[in-house]
C-alpha atoms as a PDB file:
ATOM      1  CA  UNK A   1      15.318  72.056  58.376  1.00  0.00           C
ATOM      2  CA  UNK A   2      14.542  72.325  54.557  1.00  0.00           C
ATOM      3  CA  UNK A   3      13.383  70.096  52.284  1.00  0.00           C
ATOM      4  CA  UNK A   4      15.793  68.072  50.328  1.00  0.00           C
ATOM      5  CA  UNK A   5      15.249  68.170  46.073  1.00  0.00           C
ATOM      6  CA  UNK A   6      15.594  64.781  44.699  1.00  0.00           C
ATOM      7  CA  UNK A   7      17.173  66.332  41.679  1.00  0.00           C
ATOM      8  CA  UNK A   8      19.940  65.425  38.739  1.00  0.00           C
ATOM      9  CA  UNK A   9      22.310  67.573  37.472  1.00  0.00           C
ATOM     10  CA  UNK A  10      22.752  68.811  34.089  1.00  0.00           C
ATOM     11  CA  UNK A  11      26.005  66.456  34.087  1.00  0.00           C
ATOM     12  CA  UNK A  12      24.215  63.469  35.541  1.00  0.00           C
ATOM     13  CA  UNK A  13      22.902  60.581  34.026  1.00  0.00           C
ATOM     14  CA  UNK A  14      19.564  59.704  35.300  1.00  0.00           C
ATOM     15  CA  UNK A  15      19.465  56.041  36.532  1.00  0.00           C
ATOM     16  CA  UNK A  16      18.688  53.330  34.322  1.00  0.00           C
ATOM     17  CA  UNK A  17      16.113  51.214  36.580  1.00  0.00           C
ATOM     18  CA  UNK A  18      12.663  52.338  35.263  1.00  0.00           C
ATOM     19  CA  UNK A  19      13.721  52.460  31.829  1.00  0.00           C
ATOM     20  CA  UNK A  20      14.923  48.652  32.242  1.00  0.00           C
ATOM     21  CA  UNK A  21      11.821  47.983  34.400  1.00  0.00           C
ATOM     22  CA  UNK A  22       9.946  49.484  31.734  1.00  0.00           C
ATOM     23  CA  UNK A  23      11.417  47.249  28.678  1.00  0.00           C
ATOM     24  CA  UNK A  24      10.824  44.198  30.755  1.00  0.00           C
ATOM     25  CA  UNK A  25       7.539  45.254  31.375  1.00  0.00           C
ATOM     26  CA  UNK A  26       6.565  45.483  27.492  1.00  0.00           C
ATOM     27  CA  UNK A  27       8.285  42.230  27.174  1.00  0.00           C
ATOM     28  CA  UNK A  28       5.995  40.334  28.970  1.00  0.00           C
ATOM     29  CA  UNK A  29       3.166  41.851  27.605  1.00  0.00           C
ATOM     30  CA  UNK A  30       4.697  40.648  24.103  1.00  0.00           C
ATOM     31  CA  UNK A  31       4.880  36.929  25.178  1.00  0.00           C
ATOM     32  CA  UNK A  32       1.719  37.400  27.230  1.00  0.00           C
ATOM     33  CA  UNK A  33      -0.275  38.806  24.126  1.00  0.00           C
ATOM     34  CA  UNK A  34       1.484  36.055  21.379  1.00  0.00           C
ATOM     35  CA  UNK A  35       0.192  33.386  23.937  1.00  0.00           C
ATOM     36  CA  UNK A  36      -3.077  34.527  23.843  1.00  0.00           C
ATOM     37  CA  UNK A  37      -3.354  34.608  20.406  1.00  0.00           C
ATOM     38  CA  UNK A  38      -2.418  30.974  20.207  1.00  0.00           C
ATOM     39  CA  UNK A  39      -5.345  29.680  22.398  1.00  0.00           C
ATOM     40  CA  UNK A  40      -3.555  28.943  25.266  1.00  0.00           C
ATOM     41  CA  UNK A  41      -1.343  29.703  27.983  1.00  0.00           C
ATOM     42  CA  UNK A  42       2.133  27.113  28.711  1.00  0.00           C
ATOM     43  CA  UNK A  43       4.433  26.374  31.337  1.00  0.00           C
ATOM     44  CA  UNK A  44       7.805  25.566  29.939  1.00  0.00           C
ATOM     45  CA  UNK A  45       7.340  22.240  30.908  1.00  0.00           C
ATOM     46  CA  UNK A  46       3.838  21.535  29.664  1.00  0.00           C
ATOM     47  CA  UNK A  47       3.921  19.837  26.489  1.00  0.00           C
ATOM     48  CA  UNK A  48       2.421  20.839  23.240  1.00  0.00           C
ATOM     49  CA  UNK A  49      -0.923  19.897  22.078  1.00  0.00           C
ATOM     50  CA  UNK A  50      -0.467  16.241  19.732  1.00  0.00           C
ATOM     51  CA  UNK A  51      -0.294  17.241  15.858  1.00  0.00           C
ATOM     52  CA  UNK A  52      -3.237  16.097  13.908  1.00  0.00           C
ATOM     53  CA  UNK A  53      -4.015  13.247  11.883  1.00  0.00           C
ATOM     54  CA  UNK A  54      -4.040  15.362   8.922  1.00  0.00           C
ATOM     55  CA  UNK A  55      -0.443  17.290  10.066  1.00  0.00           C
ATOM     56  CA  UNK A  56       0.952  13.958  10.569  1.00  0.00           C
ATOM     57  CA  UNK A  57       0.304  12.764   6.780  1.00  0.00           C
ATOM     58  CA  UNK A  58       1.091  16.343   5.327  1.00  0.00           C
ATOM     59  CA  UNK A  59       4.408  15.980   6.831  1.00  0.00           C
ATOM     60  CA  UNK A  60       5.168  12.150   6.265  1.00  0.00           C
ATOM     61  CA  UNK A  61       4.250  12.867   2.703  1.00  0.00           C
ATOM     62  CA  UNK A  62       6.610  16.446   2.636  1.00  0.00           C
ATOM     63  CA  UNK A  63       9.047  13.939   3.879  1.00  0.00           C
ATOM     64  CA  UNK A  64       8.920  11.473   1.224  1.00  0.00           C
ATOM     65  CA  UNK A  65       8.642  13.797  -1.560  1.00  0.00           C
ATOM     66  CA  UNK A  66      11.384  15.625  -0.410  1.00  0.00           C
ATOM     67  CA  UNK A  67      13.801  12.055   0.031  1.00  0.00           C
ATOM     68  CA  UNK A  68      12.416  10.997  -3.595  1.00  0.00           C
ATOM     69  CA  UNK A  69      13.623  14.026  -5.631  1.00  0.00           C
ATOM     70  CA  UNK A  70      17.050  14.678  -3.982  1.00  0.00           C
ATOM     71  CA  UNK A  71      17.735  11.085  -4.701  1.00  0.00           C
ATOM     72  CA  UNK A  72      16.390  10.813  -7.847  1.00  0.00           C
ATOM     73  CA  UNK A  73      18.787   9.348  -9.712  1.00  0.00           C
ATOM     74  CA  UNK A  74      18.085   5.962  -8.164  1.00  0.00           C
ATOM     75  CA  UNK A  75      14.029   6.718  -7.660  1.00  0.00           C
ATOM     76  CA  UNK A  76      12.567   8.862 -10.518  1.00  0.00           C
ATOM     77  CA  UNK A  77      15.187   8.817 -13.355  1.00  0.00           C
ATOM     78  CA  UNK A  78      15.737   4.799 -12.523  1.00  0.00           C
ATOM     79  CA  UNK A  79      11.963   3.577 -13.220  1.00  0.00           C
ATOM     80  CA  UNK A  80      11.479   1.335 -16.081  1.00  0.00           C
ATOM     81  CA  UNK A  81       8.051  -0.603 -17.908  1.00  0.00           C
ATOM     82  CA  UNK A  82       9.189  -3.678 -19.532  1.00  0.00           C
ATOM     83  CA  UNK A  83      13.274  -2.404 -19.917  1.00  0.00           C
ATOM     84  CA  UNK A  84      12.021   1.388 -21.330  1.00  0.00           C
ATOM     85  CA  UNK A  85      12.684   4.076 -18.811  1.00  0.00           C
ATOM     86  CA  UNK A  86       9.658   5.681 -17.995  1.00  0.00           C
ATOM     87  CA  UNK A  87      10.177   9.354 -16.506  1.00  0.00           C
ATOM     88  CA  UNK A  88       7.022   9.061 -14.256  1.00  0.00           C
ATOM     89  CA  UNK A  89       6.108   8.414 -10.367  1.00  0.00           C
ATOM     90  CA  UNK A  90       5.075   4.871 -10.217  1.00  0.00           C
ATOM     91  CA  UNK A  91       2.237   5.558  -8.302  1.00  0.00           C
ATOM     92  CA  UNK A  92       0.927   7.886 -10.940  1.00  0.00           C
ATOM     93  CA  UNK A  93       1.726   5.699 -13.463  1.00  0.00           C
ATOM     94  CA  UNK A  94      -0.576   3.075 -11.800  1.00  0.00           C
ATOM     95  CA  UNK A  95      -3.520   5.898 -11.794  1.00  0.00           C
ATOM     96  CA  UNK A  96      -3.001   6.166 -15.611  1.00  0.00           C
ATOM     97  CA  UNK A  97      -3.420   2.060 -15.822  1.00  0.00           C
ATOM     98  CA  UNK A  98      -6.915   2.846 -13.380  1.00  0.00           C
ATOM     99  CA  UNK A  99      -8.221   5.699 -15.506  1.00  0.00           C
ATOM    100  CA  UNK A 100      -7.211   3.481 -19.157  1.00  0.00           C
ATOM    101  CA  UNK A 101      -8.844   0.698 -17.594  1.00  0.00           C
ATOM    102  CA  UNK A 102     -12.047   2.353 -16.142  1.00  0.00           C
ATOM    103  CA  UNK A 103     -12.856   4.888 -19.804  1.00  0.00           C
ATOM    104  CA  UNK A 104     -10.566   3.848 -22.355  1.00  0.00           C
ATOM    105  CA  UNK A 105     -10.005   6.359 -24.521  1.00  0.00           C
ATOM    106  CA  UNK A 106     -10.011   6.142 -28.377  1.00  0.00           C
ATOM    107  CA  UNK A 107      -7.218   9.018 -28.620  1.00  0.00           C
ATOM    108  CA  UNK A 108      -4.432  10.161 -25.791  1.00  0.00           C
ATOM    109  CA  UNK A 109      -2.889  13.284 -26.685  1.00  0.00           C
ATOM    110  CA  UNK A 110       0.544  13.115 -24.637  1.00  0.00           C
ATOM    111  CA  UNK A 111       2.628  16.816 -24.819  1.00  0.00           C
ATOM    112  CA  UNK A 112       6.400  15.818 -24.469  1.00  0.00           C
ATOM    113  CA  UNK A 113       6.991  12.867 -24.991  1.00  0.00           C
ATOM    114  CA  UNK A 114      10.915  12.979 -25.077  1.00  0.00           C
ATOM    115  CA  UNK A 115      12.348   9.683 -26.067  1.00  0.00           C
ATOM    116  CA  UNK A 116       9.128   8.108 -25.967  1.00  0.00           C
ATOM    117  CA  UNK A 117       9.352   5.898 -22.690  1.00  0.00           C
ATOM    118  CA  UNK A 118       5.579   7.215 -21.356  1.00  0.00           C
ATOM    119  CA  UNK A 119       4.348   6.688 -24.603  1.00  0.00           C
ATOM    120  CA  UNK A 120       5.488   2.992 -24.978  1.00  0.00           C
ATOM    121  CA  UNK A 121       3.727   2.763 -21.541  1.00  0.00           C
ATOM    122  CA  UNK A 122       0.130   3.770 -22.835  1.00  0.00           C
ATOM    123  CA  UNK A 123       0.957   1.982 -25.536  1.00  0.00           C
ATOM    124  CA  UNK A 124       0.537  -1.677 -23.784  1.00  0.00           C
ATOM    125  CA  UNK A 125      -1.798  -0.136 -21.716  1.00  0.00           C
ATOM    126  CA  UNK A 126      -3.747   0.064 -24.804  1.00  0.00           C
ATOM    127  CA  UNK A 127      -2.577  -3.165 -25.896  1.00  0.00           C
ATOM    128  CA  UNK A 128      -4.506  -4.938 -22.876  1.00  0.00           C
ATOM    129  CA  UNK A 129      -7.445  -2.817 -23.564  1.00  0.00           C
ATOM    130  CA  UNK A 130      -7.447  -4.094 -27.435  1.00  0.00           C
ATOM    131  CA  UNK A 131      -8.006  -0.383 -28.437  1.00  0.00           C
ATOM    132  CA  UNK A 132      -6.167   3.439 -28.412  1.00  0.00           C
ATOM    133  CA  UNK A 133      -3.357   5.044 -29.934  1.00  0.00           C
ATOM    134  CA  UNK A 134      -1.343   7.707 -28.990  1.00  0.00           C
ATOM    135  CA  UNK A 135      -0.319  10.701 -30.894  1.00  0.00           C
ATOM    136  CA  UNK A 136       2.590  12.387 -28.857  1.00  0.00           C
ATOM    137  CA  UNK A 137       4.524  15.674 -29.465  1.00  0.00           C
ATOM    138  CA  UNK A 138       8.575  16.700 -28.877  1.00  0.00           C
ATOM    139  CA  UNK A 139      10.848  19.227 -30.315  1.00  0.00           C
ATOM    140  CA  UNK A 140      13.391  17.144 -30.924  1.00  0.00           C
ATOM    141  CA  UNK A 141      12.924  14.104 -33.386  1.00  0.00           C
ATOM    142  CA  UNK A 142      14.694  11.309 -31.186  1.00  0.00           C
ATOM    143  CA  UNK A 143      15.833   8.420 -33.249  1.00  0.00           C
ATOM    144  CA  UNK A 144      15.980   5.978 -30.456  1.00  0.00           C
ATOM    145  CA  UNK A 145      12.716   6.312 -29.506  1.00  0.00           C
ATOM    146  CA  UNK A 146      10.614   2.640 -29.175  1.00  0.00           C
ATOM    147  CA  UNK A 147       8.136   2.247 -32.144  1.00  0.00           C
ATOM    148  CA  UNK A 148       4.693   0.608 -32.091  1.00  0.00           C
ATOM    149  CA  UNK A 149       1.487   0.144 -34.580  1.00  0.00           C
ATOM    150  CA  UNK A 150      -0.651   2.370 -31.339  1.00  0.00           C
ATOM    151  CA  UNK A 151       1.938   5.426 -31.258  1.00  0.00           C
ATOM    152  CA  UNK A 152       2.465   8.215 -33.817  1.00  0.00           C
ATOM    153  CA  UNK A 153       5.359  10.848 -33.248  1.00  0.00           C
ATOM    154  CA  UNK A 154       5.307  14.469 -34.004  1.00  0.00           C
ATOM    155  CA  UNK A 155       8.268  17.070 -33.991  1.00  0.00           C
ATOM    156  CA  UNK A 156       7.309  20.646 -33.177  1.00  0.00           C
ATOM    157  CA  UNK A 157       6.043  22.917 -30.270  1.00  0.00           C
ATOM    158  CA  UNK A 158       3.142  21.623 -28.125  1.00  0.00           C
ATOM    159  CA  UNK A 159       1.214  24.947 -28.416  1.00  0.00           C
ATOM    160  CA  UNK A 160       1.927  25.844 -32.922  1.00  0.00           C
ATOM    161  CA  UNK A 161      -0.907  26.562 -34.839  1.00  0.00           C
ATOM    162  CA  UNK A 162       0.723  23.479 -36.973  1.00  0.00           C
ATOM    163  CA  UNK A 163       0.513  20.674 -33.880  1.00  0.00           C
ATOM    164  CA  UNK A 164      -2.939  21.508 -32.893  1.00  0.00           C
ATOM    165  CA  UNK A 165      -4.582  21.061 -36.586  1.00  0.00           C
ATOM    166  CA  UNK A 166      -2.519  17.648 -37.162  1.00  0.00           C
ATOM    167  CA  UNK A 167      -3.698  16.582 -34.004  1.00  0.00           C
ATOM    168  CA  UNK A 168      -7.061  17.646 -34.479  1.00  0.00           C
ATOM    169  CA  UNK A 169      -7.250  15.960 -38.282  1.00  0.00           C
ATOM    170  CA  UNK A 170      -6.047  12.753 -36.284  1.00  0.00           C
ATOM    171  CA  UNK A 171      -9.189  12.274 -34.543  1.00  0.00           C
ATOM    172  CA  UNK A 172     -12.008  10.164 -36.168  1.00  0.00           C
ATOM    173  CA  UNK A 173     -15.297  11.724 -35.752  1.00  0.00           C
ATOM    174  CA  UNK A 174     -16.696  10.431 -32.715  1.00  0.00           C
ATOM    175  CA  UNK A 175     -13.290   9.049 -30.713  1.00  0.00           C
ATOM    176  CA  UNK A 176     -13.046   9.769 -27.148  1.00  0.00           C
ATOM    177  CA  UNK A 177     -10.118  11.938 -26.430  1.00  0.00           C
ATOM    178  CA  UNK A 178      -7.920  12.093 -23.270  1.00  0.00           C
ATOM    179  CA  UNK A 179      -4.624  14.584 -23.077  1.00  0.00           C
ATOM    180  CA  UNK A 180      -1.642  14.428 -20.723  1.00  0.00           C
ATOM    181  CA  UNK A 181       0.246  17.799 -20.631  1.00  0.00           C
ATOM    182  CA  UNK A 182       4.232  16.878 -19.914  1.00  0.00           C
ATOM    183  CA  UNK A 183       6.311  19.245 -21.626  1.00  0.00           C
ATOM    184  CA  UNK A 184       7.440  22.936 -20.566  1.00  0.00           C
ATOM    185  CA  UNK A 185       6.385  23.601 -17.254  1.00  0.00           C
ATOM    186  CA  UNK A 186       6.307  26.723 -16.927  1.00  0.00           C
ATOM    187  CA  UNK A 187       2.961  28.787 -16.437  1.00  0.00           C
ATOM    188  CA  UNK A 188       2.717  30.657 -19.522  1.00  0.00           C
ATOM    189  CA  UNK A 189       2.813  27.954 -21.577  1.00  0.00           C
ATOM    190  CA  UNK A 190       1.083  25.145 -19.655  1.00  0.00           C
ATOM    191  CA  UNK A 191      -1.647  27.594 -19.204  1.00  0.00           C
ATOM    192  CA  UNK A 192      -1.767  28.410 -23.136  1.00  0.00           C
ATOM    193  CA  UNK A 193      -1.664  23.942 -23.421  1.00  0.00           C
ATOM    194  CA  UNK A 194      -4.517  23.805 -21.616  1.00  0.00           C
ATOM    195  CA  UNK A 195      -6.465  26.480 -23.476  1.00  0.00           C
ATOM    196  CA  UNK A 196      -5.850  24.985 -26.107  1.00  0.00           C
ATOM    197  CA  UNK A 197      -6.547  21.096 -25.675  1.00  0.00           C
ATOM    198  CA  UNK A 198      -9.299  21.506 -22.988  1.00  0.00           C
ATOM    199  CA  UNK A 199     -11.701  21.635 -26.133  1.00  0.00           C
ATOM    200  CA  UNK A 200     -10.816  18.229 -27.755  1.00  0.00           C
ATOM    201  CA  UNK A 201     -11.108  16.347 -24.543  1.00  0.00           C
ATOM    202  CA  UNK A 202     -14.846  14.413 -24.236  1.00  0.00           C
ATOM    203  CA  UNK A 203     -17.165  14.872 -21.366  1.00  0.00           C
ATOM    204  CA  UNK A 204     -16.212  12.331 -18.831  1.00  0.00           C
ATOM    205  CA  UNK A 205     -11.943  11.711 -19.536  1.00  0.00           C
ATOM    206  CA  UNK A 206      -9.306  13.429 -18.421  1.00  0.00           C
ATOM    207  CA  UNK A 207      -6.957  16.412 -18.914  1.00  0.00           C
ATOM    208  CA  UNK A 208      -3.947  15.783 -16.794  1.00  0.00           C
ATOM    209  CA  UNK A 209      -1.443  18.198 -16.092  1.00  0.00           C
ATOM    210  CA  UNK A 210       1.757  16.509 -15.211  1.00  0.00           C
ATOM    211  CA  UNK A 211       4.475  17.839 -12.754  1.00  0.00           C
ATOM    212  CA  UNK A 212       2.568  20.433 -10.540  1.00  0.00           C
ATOM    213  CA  UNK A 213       3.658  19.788  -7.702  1.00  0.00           C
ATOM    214  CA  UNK A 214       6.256  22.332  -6.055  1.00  0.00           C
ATOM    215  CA  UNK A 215       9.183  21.956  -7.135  1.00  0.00           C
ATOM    216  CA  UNK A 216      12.138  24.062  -8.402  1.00  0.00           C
ATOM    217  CA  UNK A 217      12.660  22.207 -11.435  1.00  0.00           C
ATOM    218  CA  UNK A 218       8.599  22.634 -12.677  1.00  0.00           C
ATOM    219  CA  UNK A 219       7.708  26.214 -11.853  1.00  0.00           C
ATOM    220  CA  UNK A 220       3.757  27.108 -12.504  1.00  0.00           C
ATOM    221  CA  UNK A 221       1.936  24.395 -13.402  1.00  0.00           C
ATOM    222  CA  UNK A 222      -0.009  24.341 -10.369  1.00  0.00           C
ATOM    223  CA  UNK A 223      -0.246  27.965 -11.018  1.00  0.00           C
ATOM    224  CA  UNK A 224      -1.624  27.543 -14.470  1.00  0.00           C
ATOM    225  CA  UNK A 225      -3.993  24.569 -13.339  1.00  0.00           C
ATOM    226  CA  UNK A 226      -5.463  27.629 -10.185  1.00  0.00           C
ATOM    227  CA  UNK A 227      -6.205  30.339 -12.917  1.00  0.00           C
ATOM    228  CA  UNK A 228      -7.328  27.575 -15.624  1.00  0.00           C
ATOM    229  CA  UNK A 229      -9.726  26.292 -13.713  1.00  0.00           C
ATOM    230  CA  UNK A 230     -11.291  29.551 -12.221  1.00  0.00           C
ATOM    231  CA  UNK A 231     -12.259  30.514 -15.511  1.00  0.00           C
ATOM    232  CA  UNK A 232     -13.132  27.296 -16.913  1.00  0.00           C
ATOM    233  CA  UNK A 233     -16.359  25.467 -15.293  1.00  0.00           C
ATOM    234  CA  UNK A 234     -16.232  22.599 -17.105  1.00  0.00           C
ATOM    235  CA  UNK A 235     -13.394  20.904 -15.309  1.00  0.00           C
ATOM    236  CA  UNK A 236     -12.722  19.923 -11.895  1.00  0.00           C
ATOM    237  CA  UNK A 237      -9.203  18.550 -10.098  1.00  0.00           C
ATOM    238  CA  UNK A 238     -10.175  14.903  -9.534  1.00  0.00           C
ATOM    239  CA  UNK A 239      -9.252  14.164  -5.896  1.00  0.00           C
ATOM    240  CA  UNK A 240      -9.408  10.584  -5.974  1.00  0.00           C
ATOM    241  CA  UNK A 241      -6.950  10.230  -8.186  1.00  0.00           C
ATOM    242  CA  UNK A 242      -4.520  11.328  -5.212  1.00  0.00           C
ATOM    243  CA  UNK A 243      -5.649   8.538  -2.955  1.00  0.00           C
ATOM    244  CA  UNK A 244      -1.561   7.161  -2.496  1.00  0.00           C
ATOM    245  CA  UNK A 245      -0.891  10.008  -1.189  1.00  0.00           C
ATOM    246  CA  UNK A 246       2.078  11.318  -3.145  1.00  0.00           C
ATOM    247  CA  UNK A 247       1.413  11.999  -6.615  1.00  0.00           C
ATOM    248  CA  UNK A 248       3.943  14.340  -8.935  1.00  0.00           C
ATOM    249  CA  UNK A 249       0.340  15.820  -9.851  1.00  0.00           C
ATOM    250  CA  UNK A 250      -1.415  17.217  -7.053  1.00  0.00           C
ATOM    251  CA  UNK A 251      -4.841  19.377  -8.346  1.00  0.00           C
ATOM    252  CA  UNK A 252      -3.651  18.417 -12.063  1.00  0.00           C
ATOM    253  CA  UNK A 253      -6.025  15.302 -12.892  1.00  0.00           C
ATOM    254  CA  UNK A 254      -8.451  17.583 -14.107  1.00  0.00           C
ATOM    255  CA  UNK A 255     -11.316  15.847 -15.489  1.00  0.00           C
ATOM    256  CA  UNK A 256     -14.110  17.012 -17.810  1.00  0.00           C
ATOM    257  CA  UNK A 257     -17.571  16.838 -16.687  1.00  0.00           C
ATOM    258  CA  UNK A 258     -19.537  18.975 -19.159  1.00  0.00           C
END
């Protein structure tokens, strides 16, 4: 009796079980290789290794940020110093009052100053400290702005040729000079701000850069602070000056230490 040919026609379809066994095959060699590569192996009913101290905070504070900004009508645009609306996290506002307090300045350069509700902050800041003034910037000349013997207003860009020297004839020979940076946003020109002012800031005070943290409506200022400070060794991002937590300036209190 002769051998029977396990063969398929030219018409027939060859059967689909290896190629099927085949694609279930490389499957589990997909999940078995992206398990390895996490450390471990799981059951489906094995739970997950606890989350960090660290993830736990990072997340907590994601979560806060997050709820202050999409409701900031009653949070950040609804903070006031003695009836003035102040457009500033409270809990940076506090560090401001710490830093004053610890090396008050002679001089605070403030970029942006819009209706002048920061400024009237520093302002009795200075008050309590019995010394400072401020000399603020805005392109617009708002009339409604609060007036005081410690604050002089100037109309014009941040970054003119015209700014800079007024500001630079304004301080007395001597004066220790802090600058907070709170006008455009954007990275071109926060980057030129701080090429600019780093120089008239003393050894030891501080160059902040407000509003770096992510967020749609401030785009690169936390990109301008990365490339400032690679090329610029005589500032460092003060740390401690995040200790709440949340701050609306993350790497951006930049102090001078040579």
């Amino acid at each position: 009796m002769g051998q029977v040919e396990d063969t398929v026609g030219p018409n027939q379809r060859k059967p689909l079980v290896p190629v099927i066994g085949m694609g279930l095959l490389l499957f589990l060699a997909g999940v078995a290789i992206g398990q390895a590569w996490n450390g471990r192996w799981f059951r489906a009913d094995e739970p997950r290794p606890p989350k960090s101290e660290s993830e736990i905070s990072a997340e907590r504070i994601e979560g806060f940020m997050t709820w202050y900004y999409e409701n900031q009508q009653t949070t950040f645009s609804n903070t006031y110093w003695r009836g003035m609306r102040v457009i500033k996290v409270p809990l940076d506002a506090w560090i401001f009052q710490e830093i004053i307090h610890e090396n008050p300045p002679d001089v605070l350069i403030e970029t942006g100053s819009y209706k002048g509700g920061s400024a009237n902050y520093f302002a009795s800041l200075f008050d309590m400290e019995k010394r400072g003034r401020i000399l603020t910037v805005e392109l617009e000349n708002f009339t409604d702005r609060p007036r005081h013997p410690r604050i002089t207003y100037f109309t014009g860009s941040s970054v003119s040729p015209e700014i800079l020297q007024s500001f630079k004839k304004s301080i007395r020979p001597g004066e220790k000079v802090m600058v907070t940076l709170d006008s455009d946003h954007h990275k071109d020109h926060v980057l030129k701000e701080l090429q600019l002012y780093s120089s008239l800031v003393t050894v030891g005070d501080y160059l902040v850069v407000e509003d770096s943290i992510k967020n749609p409506n401030y785009p690169g200022a936390m990109e301008a602070v990365e490339e400032f400070l690679k090329n610029n060794s005589n500032y460092v991002a003060d740390k401690s000056r995040e200790k709440f937590g949340f701050t609306a300036n993350p790497n951006g209190w930049l102090k001078r230490i040579r």
